[in-house]
Protein backbone atom coordinates (compact mmCIF):
# COMPACT_ATOMS: atom_id res chain seq x y z
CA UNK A 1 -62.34 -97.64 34.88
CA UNK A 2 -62.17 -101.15 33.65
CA UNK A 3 -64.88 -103.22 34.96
CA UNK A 4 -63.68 -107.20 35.43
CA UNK A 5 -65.96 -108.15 32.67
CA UNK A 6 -63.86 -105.99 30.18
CA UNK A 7 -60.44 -107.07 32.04
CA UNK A 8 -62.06 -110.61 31.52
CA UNK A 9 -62.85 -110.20 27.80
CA UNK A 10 -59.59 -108.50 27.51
CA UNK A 11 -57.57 -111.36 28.82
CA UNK A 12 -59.23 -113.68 26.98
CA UNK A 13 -58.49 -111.78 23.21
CA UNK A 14 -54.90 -111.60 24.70
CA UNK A 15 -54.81 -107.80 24.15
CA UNK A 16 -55.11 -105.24 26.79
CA UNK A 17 -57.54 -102.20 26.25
CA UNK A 18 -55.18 -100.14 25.32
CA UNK A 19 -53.66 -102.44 22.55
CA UNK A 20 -57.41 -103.13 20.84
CA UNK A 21 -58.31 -99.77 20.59
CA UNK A 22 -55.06 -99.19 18.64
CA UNK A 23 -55.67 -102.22 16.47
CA UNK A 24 -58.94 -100.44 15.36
CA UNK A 25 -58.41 -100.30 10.72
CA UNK A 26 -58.23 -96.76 9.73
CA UNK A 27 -59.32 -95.35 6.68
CA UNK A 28 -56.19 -94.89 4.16
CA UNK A 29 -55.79 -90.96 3.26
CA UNK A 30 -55.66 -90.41 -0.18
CA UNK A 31 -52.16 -89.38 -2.13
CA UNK A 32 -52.01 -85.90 -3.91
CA UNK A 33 -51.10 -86.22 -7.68
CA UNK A 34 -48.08 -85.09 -8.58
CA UNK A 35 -48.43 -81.90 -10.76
CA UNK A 36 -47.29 -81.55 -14.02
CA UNK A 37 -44.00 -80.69 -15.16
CA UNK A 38 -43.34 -77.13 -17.04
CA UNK A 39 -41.59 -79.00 -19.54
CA UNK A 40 -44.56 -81.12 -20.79
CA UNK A 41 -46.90 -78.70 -21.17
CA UNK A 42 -44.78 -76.24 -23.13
CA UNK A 43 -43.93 -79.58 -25.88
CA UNK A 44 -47.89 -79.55 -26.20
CA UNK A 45 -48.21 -76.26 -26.67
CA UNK A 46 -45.44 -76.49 -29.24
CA UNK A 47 -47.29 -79.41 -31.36
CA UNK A 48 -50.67 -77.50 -31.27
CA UNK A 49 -49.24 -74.30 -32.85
CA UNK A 50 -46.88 -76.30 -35.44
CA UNK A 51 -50.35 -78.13 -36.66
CA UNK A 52 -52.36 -74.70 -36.91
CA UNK A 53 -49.00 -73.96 -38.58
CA UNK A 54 -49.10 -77.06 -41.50
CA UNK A 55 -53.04 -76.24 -41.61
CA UNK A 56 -52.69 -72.50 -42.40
CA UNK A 57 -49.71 -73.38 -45.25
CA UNK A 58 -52.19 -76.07 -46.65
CA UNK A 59 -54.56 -73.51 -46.95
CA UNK A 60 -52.17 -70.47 -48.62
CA UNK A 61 -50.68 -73.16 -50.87
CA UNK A 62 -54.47 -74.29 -52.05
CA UNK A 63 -55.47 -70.62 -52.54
CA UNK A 64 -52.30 -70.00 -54.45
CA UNK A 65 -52.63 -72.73 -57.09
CA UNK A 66 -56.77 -72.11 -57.39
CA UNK A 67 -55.91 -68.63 -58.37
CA UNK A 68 -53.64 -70.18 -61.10
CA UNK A 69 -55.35 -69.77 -64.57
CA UNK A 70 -56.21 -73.07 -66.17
CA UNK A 71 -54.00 -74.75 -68.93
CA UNK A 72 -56.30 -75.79 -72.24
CA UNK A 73 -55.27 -77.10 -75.34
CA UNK A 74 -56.40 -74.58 -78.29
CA UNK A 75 -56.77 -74.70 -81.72
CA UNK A 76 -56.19 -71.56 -84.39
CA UNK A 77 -59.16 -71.44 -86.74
CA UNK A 78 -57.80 -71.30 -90.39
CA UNK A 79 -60.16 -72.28 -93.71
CA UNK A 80 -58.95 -75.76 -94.57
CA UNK A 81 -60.74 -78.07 -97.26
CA UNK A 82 -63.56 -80.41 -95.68
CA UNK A 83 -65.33 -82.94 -96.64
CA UNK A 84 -68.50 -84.08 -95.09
CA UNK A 85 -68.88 -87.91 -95.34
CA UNK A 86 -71.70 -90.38 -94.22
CA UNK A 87 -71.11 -93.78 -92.80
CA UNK A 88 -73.27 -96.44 -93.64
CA UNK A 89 -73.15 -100.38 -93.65
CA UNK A 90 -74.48 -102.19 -96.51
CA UNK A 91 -74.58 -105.82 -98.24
CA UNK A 92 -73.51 -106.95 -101.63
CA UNK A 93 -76.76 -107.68 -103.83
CA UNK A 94 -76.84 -108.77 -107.46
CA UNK A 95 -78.28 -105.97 -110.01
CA UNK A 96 -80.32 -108.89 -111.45
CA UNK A 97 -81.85 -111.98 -109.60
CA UNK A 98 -85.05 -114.02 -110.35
CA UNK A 99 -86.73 -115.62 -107.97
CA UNK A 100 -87.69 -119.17 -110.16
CA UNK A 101 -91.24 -120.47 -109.31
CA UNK A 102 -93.42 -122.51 -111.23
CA UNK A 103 -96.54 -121.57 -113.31
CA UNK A 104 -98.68 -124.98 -112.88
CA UNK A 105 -99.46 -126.74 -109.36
CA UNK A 106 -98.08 -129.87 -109.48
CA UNK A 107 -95.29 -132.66 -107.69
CA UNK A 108 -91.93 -131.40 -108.34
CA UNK A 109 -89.96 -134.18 -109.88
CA UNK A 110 -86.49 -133.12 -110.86
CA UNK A 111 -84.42 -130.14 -109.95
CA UNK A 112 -80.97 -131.10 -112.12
CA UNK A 113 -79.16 -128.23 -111.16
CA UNK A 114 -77.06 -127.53 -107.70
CA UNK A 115 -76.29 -124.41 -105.51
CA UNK A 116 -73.17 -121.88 -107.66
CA UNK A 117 -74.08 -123.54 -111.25
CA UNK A 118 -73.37 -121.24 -114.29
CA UNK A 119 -76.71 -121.72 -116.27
CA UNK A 120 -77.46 -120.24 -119.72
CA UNK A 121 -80.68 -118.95 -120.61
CA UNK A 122 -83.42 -121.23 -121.34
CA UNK A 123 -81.19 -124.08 -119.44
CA UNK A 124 -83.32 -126.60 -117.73
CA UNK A 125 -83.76 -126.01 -114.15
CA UNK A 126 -86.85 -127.88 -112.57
CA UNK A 127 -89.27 -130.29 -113.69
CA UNK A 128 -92.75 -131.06 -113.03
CA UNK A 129 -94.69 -133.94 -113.09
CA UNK A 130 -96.73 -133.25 -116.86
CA UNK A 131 -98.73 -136.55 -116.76
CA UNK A 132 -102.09 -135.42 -116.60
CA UNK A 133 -101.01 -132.39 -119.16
CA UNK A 134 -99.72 -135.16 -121.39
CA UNK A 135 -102.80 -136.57 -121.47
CA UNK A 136 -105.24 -133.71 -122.02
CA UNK A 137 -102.69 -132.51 -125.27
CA UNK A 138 -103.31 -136.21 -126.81
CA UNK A 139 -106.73 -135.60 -125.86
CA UNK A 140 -107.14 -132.35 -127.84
CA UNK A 141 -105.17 -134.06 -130.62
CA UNK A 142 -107.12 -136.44 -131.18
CA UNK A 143 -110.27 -133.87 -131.10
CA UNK A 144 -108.58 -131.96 -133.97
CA UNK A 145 -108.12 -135.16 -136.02
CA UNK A 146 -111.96 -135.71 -135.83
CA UNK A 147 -112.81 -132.25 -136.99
CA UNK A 148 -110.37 -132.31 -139.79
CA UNK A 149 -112.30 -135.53 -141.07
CA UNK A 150 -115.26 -133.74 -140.89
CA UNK A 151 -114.37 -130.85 -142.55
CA UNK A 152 -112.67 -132.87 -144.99
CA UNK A 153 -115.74 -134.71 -145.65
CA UNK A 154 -118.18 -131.20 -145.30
CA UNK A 155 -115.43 -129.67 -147.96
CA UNK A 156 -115.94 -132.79 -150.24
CA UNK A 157 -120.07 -132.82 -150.23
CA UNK A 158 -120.26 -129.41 -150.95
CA UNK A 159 -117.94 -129.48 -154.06
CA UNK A 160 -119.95 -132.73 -155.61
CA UNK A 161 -122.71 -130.55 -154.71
CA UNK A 162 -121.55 -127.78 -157.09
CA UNK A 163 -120.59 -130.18 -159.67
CA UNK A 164 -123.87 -130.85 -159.77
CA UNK A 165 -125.04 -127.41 -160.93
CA UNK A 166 -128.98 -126.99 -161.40
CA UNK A 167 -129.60 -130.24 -160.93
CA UNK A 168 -129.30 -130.08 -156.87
CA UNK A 169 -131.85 -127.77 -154.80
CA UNK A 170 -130.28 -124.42 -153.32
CA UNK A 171 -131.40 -125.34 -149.79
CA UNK A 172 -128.98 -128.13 -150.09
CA UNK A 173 -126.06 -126.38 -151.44
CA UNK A 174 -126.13 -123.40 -148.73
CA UNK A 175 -126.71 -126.43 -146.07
CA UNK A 176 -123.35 -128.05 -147.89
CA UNK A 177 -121.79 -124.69 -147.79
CA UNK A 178 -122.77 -123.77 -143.74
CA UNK A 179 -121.35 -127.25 -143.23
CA UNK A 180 -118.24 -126.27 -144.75
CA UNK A 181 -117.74 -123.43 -143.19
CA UNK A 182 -118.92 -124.58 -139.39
CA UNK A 183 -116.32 -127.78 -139.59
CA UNK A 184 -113.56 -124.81 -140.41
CA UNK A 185 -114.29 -123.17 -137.42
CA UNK A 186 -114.33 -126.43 -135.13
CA UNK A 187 -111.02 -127.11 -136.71
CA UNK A 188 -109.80 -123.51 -135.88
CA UNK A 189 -111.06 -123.78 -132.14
CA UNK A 190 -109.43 -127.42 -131.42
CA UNK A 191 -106.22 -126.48 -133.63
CA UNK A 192 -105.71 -123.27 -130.33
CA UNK A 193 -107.14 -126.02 -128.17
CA UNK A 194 -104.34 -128.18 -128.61
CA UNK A 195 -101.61 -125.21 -129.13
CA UNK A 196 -102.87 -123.88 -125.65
CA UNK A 197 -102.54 -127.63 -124.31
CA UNK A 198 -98.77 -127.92 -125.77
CA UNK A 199 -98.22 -124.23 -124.00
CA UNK A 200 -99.19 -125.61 -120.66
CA UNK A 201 -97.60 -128.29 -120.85
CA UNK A 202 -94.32 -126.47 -121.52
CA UNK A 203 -94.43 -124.37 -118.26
CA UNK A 204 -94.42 -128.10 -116.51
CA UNK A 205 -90.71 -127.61 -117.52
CA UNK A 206 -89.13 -125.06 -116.02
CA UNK A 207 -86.50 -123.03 -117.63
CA UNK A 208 -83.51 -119.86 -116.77
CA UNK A 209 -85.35 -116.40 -117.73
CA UNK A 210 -81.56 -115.45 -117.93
CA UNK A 211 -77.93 -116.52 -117.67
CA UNK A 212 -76.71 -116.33 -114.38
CA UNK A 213 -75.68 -118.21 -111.17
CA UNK A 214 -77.93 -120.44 -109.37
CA UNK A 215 -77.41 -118.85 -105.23
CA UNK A 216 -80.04 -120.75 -103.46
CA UNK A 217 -82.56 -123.65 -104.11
CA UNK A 218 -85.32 -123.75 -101.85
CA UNK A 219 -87.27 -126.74 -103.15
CA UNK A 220 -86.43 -130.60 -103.04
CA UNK A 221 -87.75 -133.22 -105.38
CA UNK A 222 -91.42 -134.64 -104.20
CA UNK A 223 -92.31 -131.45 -103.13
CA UNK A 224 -96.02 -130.50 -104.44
CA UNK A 225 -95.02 -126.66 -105.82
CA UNK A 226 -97.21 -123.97 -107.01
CA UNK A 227 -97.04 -120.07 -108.08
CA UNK A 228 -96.45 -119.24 -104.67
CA UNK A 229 -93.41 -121.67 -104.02
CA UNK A 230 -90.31 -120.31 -104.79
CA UNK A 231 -88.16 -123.09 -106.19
CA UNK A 232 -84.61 -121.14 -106.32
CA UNK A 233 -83.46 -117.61 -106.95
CA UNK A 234 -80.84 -117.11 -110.48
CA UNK A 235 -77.78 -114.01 -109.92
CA UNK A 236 -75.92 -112.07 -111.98
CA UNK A 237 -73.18 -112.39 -110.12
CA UNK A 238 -71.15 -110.09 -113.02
CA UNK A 239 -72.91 -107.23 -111.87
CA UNK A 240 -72.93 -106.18 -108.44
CA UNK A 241 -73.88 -103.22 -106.00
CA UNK A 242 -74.22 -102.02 -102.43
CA UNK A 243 -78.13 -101.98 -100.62
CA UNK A 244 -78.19 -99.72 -97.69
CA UNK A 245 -80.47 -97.92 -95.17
CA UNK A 246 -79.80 -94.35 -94.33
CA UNK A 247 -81.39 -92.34 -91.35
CA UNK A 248 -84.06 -90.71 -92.23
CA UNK A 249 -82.36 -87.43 -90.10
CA UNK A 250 -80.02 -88.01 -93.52
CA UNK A 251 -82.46 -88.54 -96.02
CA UNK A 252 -82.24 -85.10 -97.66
CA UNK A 253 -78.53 -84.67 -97.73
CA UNK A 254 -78.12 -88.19 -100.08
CA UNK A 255 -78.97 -87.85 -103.69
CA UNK A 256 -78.13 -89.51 -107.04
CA UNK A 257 -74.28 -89.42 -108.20
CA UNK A 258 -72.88 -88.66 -104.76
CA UNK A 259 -69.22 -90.41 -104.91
CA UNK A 260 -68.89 -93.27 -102.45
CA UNK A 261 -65.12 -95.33 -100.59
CA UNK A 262 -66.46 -99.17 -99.84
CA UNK A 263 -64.93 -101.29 -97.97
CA UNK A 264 -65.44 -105.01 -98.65
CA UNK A 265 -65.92 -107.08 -94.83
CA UNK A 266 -62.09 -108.82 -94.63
CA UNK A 267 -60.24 -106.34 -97.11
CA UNK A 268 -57.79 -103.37 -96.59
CA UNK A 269 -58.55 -101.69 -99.63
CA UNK A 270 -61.26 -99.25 -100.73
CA UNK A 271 -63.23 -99.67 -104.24
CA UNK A 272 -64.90 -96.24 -105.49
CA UNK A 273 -68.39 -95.99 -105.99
CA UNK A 274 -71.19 -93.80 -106.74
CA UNK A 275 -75.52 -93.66 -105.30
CA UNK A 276 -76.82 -95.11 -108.14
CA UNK A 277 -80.42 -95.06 -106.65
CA UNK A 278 -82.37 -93.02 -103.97
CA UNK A 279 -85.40 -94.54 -102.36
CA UNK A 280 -88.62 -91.69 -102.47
CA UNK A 281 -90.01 -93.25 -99.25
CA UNK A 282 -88.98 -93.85 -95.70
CA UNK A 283 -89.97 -97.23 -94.04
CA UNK A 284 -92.30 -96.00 -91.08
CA UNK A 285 -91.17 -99.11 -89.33
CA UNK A 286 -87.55 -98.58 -89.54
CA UNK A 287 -87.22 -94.87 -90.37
CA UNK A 288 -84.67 -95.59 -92.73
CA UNK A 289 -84.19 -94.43 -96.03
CA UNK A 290 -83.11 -97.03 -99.21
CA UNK A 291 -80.66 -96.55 -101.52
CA UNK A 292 -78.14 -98.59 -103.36
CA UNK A 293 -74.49 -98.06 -104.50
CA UNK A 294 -72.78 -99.09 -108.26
CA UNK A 295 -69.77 -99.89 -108.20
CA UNK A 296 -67.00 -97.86 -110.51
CA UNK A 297 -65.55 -101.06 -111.52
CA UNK A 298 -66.33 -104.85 -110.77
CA UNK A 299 -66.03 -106.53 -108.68
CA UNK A 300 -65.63 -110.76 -107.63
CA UNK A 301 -67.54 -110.77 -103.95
CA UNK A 302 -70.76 -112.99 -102.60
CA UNK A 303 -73.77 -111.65 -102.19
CA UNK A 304 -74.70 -110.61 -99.02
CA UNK A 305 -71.33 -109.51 -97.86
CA UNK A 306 -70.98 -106.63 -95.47
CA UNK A 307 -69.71 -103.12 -97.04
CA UNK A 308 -68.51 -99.96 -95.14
CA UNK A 309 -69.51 -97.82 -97.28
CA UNK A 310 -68.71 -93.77 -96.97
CA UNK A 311 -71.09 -91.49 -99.19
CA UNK A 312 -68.80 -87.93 -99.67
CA UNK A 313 -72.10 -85.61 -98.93
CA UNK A 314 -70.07 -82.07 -99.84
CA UNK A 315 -66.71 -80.67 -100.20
CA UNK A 316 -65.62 -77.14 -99.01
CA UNK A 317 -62.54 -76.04 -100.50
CA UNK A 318 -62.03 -73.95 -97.89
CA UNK A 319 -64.31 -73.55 -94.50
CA UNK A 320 -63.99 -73.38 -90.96
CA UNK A 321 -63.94 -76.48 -88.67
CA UNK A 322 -63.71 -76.94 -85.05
CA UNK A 323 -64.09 -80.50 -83.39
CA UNK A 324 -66.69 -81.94 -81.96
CA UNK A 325 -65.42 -81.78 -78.25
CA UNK A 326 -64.90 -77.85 -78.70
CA UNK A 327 -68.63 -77.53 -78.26
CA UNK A 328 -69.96 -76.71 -74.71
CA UNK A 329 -72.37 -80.20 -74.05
CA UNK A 330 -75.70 -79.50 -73.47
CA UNK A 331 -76.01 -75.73 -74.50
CA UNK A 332 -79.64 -74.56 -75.92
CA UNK A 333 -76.93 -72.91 -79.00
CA UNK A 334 -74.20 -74.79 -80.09
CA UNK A 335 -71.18 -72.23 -78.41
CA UNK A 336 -67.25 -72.62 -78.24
CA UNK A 337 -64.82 -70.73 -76.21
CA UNK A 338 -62.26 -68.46 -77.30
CA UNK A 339 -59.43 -67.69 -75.76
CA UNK A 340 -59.52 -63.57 -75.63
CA UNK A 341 -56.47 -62.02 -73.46
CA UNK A 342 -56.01 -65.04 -71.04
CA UNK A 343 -59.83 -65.49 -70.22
CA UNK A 344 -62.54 -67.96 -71.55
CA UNK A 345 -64.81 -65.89 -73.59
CA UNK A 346 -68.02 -68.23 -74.89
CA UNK A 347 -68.70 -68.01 -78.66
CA UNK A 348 -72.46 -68.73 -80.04
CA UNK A 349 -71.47 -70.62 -83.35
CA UNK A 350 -73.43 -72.10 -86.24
CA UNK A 351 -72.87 -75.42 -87.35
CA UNK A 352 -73.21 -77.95 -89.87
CA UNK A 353 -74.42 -80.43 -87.19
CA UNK A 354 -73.09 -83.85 -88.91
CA UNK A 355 -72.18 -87.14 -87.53
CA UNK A 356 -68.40 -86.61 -87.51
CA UNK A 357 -65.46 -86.05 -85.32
CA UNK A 358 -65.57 -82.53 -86.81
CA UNK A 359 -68.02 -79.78 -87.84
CA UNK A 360 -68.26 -77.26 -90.03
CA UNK A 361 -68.50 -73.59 -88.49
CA UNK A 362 -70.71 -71.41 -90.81
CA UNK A 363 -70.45 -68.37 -88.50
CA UNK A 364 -69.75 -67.13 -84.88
CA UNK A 365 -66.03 -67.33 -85.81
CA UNK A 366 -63.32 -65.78 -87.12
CA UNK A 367 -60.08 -66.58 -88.67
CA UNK A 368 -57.34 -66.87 -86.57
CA UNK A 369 -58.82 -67.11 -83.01
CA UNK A 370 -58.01 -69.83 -80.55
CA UNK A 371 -60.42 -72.02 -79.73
CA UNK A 372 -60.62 -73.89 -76.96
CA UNK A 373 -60.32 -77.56 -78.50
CA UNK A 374 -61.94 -78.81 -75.00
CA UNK A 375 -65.14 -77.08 -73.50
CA UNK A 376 -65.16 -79.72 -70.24
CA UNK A 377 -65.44 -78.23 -67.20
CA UNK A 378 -64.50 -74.54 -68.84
CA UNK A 379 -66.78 -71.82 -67.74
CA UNK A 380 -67.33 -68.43 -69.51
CA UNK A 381 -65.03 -65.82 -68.27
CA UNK A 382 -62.64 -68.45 -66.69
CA UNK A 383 -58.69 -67.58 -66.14
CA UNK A 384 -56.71 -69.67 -68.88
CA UNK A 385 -53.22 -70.07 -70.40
CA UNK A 386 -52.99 -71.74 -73.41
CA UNK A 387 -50.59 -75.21 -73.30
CA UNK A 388 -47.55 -74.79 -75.33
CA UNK A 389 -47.02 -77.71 -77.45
C-alpha cells in the first residue's frame, strides 16, 4: 500500500512508484570475448616451426663447415744457401783525430784557423799569450852571459897561472883550476836553463801533430786554457770507418774479417766492408759490445753520419730454413708443424735462433716435408688441406 506521504513524495519527483523503481542504474553485464579464429592460430603455429626450422639448418650448416679441415699455406723444405746477417747502426768516425789542447796555462790569444781548414803538419793553430815566458828566456840569457864572463875570466887566471910555472904556489893553481872547472859547469846548467826556457816557450804556440781537417773548435780567443781544455779536435778525413755497438747476446758470433754491406744515411747504394776491430769488453752500462768497420774502398762522407751496416755472420751453402712465423709462439722447444696425410703433426726442431725473418733448422726436419709456413691458431693433430697456389 502506498501511504500519502509516499504518494506525496511521489508527486512531487513527478514519477509514480512504479516509474522510480524502474529508473533504479543497473550494473552493466560484462561482454564475452570473442574466441579466436582457427585460422590465426594455425599461421602461429606455422611461424614457430619455420624458426625451429632456420635454427636447426643454422646449426647443420655450422657443424658442416667446422668439420671442414683447415686451409694453411705450406712450405717444402729443400737445402738452399743461407746467409746469416747482423744488423747494426753505426756512425762515420775518422781513423785518426787529435784532440788539440795546450801544454802551458795561459790566456788564449789567437786561434787563426776556422771549422773544415786543410792544415799541414806543424801549421799554426792556436796561440798563447808567451809574455811572462818571454821574459824568464831573456832572463836565463842574460844568466848565461854572466857565467860565460866568468868562466872566461876563471879560464884566463888559470892559464897566466901556468905561465907562471914554479914561481906561483900549488894551492893557487888547483884554486885557479877548481875555478875553471866550477864556471864550466854554471855555464852548462844556465846554457839547459835557457834551452828548457826556449822549449816552454815554444808549446805557448800551438801547432798540427798531423795533416788533417780541422772538424770542431771548442775554444774562442780570451779564453784562459790549460791541459785540460780542449781547444779543437784535427781529422783525417781521407781515412774513414764505421763505430758500432753490438748486443752483447751477439758478442761471440762477431769476429775480425767478417765481410760487411753499409749503407750511407741518404744513399741507395751499398759500399763493402770488413770488422776491422773487435772490442774484448762489454760496457756493463750499455751491454753492448764495440767494434768498428774499414771500409774496402774510400770513401767522401762527414763524420758522424749514420751507417746501416750488415755484418755477413756465416754462409751455408746448403741448409735448411723455415721462417720465423712457422714456429709455434711461446713453446718451451722451438716446434713446427708438418703436414703428415691431411693432419697437423707438431715437429720439435733445432734452430739457429738469429734475429732474422728466417732461421736455420739444424735438425727435427727432413727434406721435402711441408711445413706449415703459419703455426697461428694450428693445434697438433688438427684437420688441414694445404692451399693450392
Amino acid at each position: 500500500m502506498t501511504t500519502a506521504e509516499d504518494k506525496q513524495t511521489g508527486d512531487r519527483d513527478g514519477l509514480s512508484p512504479r516509474e522510480d523503481t524502474i529508473a533504479a542504474p543497473r550494473v552493466p553485464a560484462l561482454r564475452p570475448v570473442a574466441p579466436v579464429p582457427v585460422a590465426k592460430r594455425r599461421l602461429w603455429l606455422w611461424a614457430a616451426v619455420g624458426l625451429l626450422g632456420l635454427a636447426l639448418a643454422g646449426f647443420v650448416y655450422s657443424q658442416f663447415w667446422m668439420a671442414q679441415p683447415t686451409q694453411v699455406a705450406v712450405e717444402i723444405a729443400a737445402p738452399a744457401p743461407v746467409t746469416r746477417v747482423l744488423a747494426v747502426n753505426g756512425r762515420i768516425a775518422a781513423v785518426r783525430s787529435v784532440d788539440v789542447t795546450s801544454a802551458v796555462t795561459g790566456r788564449l790569444v789567437a786561434i787563426p784557423v776556422v771549422e773544415g781548414e786543410l792544415v799541414e803538419a806543424d801549421q799554426v793553430l792556436a796561440q798563447i799569450d808567451a809574455a811572462a815566458q818571454n821574459a824568464l828566456v831573456r832572463q836565463a840569457m842574460a844568466a848565461l852571459d854572466a857565467a860565460l864572463v866568468v868562466k872566461q875570466q876563471a879560464s884566463e887566471a888559470y892559464e897566466r897561472a901556468r905561465a907562471l910555472g914554479a914561481n906561483v904556489a900549488k894551492a893557487v893553481l888547483e884554486a885557479d883550476a877548481y875555478a875553471v872547472q866550477s864556471a864550466t859547469q854554471e855555464v852548462a846548467r844556465l846554457t839547459a836553463v835557457l834551452e828548457q826556457a826556449r822549449i816552454t816557450l815554444e808549446t805557448f804556440t800551438i801547432r798540427a801533430p798531423v795533416a788533417g781537417t780541422i772538424l770542431e773548435i771548442e775554444a774562442e780567443a780570451g779564453q784562459i786554457v790549460g791541459p785540460s781544455t780542449r781547444l779543437l779536435t784535427l781529422t783525417d778525413l781521407s781515412d774513414l770507418l764505421v763505430e758500432a755497438d753490438v748486443d752483447e747476446a751477439y758478442a761471440t758470433q762477431i769476429a775480425a774479417g767478417q765481410q760487411a754491406v753499409l749503407q750511407l744515411a741518404g744513399e741507395t747504394g751499398t759500399q763493402t766492408g770488413h770488422v776491422s776491430y773487435v772490442s774484448n769488453r762489454v760496457d756493463e752500462a750499455t751491454g753492448g759490445l764495440a767494434i768498428k768497420i774499414s771500409f774496402d774502398s774510400p770513401v767522401v762522407a762527414p763524420v758522424g753520419l749514420t751507417v746501416a751496416t750488415n755484418i755477413i755472420v756465416d754462409q751455408r751453402a746448403a741448409a735448411l730454413s723455415v721462417p720465423r712465423t712457422a714456429l709455434l709462439a711461446n713453446a718451451d722447444v722451438a716446434s713446427v708443424f708438418v703436414v703428415v696425410d691431411g693432419v697437423a703433426d707438431l715437429r720439435p726442431v733445432t734452430v739457429v735462433d738469429w734475429p732474422a725473418a728466417r732461421l736455420i733448422v739444424t735438425s727435427g726436419l727432413a727434406e721435402g716435408e711441408a711445413v706449415i709456413i703459419d703455426a697461428t691458431d694450428i693445434a697438433d693433430g688438427q684437420a688441414v688441406v694445404v692451399d693450392q697456389p
